[in-house]
PDB file of N, CA and C in Angstrom:
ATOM      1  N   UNK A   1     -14.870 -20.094   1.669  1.00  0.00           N
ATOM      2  CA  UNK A   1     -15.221 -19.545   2.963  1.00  0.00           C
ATOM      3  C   UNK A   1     -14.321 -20.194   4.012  1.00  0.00           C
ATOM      4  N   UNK A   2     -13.808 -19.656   4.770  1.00  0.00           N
ATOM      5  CA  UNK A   2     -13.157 -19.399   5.823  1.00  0.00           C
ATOM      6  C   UNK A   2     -13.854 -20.271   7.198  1.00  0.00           C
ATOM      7  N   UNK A   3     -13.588 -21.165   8.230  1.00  0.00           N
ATOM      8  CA  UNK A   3     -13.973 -21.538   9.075  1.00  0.00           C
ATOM      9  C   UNK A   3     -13.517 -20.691  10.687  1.00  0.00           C
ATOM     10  N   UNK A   4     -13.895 -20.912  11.548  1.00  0.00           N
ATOM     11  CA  UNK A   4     -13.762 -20.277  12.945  1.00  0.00           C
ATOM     12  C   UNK A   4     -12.124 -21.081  13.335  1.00  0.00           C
ATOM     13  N   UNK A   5     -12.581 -22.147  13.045  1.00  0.00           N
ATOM     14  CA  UNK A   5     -11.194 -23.002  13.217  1.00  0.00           C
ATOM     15  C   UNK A   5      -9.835 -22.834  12.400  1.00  0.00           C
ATOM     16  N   UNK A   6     -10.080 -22.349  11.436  1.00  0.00           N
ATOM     17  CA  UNK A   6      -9.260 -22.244  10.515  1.00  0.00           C
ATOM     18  C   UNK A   6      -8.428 -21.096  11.065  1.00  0.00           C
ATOM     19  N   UNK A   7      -9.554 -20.051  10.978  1.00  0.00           N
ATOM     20  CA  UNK A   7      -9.236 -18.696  12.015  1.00  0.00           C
ATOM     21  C   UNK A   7      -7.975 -18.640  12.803  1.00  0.00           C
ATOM     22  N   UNK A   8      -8.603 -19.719  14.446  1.00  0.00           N
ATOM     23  CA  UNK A   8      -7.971 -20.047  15.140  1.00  0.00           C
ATOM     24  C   UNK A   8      -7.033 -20.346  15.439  1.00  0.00           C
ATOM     25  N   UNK A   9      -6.455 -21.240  14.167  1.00  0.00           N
ATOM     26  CA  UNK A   9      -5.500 -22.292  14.218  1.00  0.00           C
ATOM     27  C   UNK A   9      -4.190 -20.906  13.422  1.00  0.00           C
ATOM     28  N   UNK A  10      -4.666 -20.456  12.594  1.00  0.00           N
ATOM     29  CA  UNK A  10      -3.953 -18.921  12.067  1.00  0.00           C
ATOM     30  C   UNK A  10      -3.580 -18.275  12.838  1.00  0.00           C
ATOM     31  N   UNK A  11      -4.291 -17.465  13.794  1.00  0.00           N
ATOM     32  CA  UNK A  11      -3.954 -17.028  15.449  1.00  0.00           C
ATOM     33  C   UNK A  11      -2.679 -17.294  15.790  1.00  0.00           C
ATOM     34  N   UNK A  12      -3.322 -18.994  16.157  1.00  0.00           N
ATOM     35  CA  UNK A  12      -2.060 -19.342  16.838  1.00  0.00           C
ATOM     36  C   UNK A  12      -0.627 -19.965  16.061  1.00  0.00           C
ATOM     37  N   UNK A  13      -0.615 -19.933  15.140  1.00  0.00           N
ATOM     38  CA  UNK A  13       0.434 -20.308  14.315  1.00  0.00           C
ATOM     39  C   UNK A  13       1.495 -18.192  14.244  1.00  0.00           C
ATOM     40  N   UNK A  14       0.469 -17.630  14.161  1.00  0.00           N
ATOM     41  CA  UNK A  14       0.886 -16.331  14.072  1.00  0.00           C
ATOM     42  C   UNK A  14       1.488 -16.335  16.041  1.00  0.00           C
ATOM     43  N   UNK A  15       0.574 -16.518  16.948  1.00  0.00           N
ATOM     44  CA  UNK A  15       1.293 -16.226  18.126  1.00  0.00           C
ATOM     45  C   UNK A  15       2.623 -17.214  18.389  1.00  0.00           C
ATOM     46  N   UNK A  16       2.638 -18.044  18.106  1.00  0.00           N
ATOM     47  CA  UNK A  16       4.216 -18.997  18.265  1.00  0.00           C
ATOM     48  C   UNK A  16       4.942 -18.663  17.448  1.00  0.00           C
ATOM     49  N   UNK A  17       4.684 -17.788  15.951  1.00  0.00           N
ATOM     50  CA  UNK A  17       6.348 -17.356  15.290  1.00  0.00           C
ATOM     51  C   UNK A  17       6.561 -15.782  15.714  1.00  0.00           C
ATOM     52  N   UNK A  18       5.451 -15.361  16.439  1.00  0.00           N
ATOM     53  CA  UNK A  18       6.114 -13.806  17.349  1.00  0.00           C
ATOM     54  C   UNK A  18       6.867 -14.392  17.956  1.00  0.00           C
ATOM     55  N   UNK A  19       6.464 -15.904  19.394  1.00  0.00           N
ATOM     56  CA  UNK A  19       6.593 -15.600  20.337  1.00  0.00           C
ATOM     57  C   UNK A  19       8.381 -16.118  20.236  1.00  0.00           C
ATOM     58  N   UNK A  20       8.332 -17.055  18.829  1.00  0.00           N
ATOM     59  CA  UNK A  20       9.767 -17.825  18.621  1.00  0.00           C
ATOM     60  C   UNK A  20      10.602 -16.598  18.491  1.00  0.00           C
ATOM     61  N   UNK A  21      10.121 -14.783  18.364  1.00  0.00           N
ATOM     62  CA  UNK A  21      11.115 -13.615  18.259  1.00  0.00           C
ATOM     63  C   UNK A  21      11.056 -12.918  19.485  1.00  0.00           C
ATOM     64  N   UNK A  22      10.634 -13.375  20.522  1.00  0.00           N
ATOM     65  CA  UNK A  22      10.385 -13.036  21.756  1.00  0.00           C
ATOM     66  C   UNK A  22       9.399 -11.691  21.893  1.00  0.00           C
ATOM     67  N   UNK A  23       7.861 -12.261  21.016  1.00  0.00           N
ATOM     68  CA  UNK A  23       7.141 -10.821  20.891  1.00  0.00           C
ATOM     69  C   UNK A  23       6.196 -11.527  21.469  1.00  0.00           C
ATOM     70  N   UNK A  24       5.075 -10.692  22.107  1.00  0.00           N
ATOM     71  CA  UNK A  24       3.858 -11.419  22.531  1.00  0.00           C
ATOM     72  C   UNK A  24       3.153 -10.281  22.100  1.00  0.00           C
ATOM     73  N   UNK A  25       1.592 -10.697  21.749  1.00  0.00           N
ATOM     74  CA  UNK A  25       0.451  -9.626  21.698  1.00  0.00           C
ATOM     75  C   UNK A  25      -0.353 -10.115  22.485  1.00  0.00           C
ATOM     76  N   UNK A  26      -0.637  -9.988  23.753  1.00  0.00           N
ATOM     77  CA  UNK A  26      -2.046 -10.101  24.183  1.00  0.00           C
ATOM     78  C   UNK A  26      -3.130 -10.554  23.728  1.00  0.00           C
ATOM     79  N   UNK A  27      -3.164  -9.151  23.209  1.00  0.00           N
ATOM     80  CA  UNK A  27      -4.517  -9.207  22.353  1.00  0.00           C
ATOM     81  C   UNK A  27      -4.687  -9.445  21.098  1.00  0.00           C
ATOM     82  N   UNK A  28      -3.729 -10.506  20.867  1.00  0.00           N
ATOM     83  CA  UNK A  28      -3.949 -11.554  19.254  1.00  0.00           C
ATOM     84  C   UNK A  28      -5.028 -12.064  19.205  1.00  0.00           C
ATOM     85  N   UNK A  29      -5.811 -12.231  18.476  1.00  0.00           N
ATOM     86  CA  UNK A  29      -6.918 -13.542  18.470  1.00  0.00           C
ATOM     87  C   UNK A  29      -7.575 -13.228  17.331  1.00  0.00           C
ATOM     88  N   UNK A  30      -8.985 -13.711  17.080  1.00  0.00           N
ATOM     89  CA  UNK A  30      -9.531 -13.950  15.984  1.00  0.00           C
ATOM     90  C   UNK A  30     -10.474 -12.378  16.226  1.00  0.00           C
ATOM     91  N   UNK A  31     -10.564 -11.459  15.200  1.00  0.00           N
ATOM     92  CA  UNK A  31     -12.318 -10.868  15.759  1.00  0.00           C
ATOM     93  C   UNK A  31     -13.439 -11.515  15.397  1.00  0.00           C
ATOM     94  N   UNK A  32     -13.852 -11.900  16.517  1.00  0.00           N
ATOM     95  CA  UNK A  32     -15.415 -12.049  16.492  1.00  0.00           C
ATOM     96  C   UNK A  32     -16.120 -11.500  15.271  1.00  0.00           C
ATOM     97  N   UNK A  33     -16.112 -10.133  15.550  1.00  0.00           N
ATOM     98  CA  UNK A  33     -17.502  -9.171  14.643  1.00  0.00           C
ATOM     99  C   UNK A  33     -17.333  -9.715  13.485  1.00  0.00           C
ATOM    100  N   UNK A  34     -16.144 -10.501  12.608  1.00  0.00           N
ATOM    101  CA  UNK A  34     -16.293 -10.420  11.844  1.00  0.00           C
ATOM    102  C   UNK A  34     -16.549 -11.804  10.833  1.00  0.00           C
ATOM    103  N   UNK A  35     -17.708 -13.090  12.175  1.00  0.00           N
ATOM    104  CA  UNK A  35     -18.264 -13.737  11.932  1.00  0.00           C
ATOM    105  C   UNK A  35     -19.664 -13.381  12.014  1.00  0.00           C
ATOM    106  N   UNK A  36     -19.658 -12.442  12.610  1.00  0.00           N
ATOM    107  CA  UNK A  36     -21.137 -11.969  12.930  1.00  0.00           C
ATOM    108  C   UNK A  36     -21.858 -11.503  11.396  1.00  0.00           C
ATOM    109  N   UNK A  37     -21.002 -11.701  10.589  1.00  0.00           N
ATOM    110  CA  UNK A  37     -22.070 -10.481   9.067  1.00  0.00           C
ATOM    111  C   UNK A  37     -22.180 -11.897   8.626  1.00  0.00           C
ATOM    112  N   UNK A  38     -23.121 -11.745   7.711  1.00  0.00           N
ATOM    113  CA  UNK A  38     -24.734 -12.621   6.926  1.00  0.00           C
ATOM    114  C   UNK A  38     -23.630 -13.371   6.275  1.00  0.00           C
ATOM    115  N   UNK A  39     -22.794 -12.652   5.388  1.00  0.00           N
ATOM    116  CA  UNK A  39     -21.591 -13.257   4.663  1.00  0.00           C
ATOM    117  C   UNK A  39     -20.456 -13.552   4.422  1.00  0.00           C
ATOM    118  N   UNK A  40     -19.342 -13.760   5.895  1.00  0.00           N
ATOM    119  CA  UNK A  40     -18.410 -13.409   6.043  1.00  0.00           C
ATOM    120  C   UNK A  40     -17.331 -13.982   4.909  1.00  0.00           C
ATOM    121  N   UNK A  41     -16.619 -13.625   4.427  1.00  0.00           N
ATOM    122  CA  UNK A  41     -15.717 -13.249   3.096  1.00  0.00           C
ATOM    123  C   UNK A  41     -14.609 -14.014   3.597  1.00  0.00           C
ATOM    124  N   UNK A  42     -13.849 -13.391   4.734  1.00  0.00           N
ATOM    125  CA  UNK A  42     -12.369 -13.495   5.215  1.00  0.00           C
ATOM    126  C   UNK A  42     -12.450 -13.667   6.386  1.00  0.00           C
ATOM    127  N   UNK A  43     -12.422 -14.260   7.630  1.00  0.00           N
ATOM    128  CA  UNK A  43     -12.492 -13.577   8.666  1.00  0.00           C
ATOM    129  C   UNK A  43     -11.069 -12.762   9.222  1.00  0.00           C
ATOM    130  N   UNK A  44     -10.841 -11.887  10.190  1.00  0.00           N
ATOM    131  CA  UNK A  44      -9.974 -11.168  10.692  1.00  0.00           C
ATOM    132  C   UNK A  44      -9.232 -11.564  11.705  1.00  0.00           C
ATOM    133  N   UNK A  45      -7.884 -11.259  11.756  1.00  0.00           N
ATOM    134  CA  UNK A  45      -7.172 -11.407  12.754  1.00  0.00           C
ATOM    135  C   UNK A  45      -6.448 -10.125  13.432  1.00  0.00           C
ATOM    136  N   UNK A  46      -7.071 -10.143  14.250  1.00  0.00           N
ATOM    137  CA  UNK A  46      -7.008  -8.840  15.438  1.00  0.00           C
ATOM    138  C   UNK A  46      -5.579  -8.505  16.148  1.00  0.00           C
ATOM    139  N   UNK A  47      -4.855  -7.865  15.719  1.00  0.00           N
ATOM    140  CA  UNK A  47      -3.545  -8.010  16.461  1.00  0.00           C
ATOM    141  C   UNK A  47      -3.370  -7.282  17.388  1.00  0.00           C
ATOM    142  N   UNK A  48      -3.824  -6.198  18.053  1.00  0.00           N
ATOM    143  CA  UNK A  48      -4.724  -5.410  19.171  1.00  0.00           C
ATOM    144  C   UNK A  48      -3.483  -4.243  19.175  1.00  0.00           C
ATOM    145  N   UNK A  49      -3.512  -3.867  20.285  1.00  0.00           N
ATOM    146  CA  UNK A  49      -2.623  -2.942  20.619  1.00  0.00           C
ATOM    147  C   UNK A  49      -1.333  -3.536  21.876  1.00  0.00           C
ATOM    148  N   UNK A  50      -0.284  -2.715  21.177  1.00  0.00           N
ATOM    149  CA  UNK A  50       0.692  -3.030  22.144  1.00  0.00           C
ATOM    150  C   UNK A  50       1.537  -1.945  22.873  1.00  0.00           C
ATOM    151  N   UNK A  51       2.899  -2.561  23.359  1.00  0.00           N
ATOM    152  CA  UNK A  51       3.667  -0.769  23.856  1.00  0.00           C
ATOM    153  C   UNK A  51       4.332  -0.633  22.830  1.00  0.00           C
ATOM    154  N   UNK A  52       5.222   0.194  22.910  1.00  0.00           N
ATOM    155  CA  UNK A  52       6.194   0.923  22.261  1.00  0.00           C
ATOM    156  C   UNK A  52       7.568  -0.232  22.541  1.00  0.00           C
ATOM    157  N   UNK A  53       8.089  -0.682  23.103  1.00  0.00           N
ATOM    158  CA  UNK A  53       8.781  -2.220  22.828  1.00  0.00           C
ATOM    159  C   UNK A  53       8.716  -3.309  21.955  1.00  0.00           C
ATOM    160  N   UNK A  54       7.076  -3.751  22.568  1.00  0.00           N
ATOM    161  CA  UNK A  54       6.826  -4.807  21.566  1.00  0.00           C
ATOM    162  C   UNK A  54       6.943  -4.129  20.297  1.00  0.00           C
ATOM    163  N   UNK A  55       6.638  -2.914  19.926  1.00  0.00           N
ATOM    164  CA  UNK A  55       6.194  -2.265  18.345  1.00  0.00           C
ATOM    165  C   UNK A  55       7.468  -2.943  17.837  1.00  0.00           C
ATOM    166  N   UNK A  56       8.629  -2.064  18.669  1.00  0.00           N
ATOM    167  CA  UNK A  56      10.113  -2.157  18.218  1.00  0.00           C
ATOM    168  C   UNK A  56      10.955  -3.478  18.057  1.00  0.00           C
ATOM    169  N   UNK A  57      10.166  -4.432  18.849  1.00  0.00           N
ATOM    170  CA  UNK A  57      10.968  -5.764  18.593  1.00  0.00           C
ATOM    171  C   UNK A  57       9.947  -6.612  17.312  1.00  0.00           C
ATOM    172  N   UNK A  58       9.072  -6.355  16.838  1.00  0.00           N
ATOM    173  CA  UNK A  58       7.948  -6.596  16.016  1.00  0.00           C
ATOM    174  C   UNK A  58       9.014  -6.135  14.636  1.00  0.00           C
ATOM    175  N   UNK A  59       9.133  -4.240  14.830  1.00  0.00           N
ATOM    176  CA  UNK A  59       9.807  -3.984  13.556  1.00  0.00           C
ATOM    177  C   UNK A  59      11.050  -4.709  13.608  1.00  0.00           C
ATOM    178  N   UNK A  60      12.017  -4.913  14.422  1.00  0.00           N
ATOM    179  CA  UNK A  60      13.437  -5.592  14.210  1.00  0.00           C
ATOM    180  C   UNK A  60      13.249  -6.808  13.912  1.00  0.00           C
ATOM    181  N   UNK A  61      12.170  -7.857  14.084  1.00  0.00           N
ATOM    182  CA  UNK A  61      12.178  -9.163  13.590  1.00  0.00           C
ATOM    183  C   UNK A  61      11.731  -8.999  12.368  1.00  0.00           C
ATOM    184  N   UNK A  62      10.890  -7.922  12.256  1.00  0.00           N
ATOM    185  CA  UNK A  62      10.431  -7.622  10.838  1.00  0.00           C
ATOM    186  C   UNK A  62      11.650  -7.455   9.490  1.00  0.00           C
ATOM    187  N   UNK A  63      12.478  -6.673   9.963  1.00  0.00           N
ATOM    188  CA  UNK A  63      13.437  -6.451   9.396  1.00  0.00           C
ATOM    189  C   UNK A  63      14.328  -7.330   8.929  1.00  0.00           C
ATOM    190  N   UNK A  64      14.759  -7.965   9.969  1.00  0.00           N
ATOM    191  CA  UNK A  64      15.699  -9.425   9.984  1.00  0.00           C
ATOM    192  C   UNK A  64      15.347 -10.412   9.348  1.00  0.00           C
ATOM    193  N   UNK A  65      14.073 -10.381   9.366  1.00  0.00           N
ATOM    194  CA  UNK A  65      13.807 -11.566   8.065  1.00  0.00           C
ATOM    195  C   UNK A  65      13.349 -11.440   6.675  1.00  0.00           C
ATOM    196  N   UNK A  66      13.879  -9.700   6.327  1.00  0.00           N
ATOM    197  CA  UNK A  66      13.498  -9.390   5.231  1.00  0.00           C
ATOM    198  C   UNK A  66      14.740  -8.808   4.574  1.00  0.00           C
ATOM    199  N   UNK A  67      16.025  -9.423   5.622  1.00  0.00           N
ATOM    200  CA  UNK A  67      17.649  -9.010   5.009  1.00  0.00           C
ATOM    201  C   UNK A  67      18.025 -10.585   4.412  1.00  0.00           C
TER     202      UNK A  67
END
């Protein structure tokens, strides 16, 4: 099982190697709801919605580190 902290600390390890490709998400963070069930399994990391930029600099770092 998975901790809140653990979560957290995932988050933000995920928001500093966007941000080291010059990507930001806002709305990164942990979801909630999905400490809320009786048994939580995994918890989730919410990567929210973004524009049409970030998408594109997301796919090009994506890319670049998969050449």
């Amino acid at each position: 099982m998975h901790s809140p902290t653990e979560a957290d600390a995932c988050a933000e390890e995920l928001r500093a190697a966007l941000a080291a490709h010059g990507i930001t998400l806002p709305s990164l963070g942990v979801d909630l709801p999905a400490f809320a069930s009786r048994c939580p399994v995994r918890p989730l990391i919410a990567l929210g919605n973004c524009n049409l930029l970030t998408a594109q600099a997301l796919t090009a770092a994506l890319r670049k580190g998969a050449a």
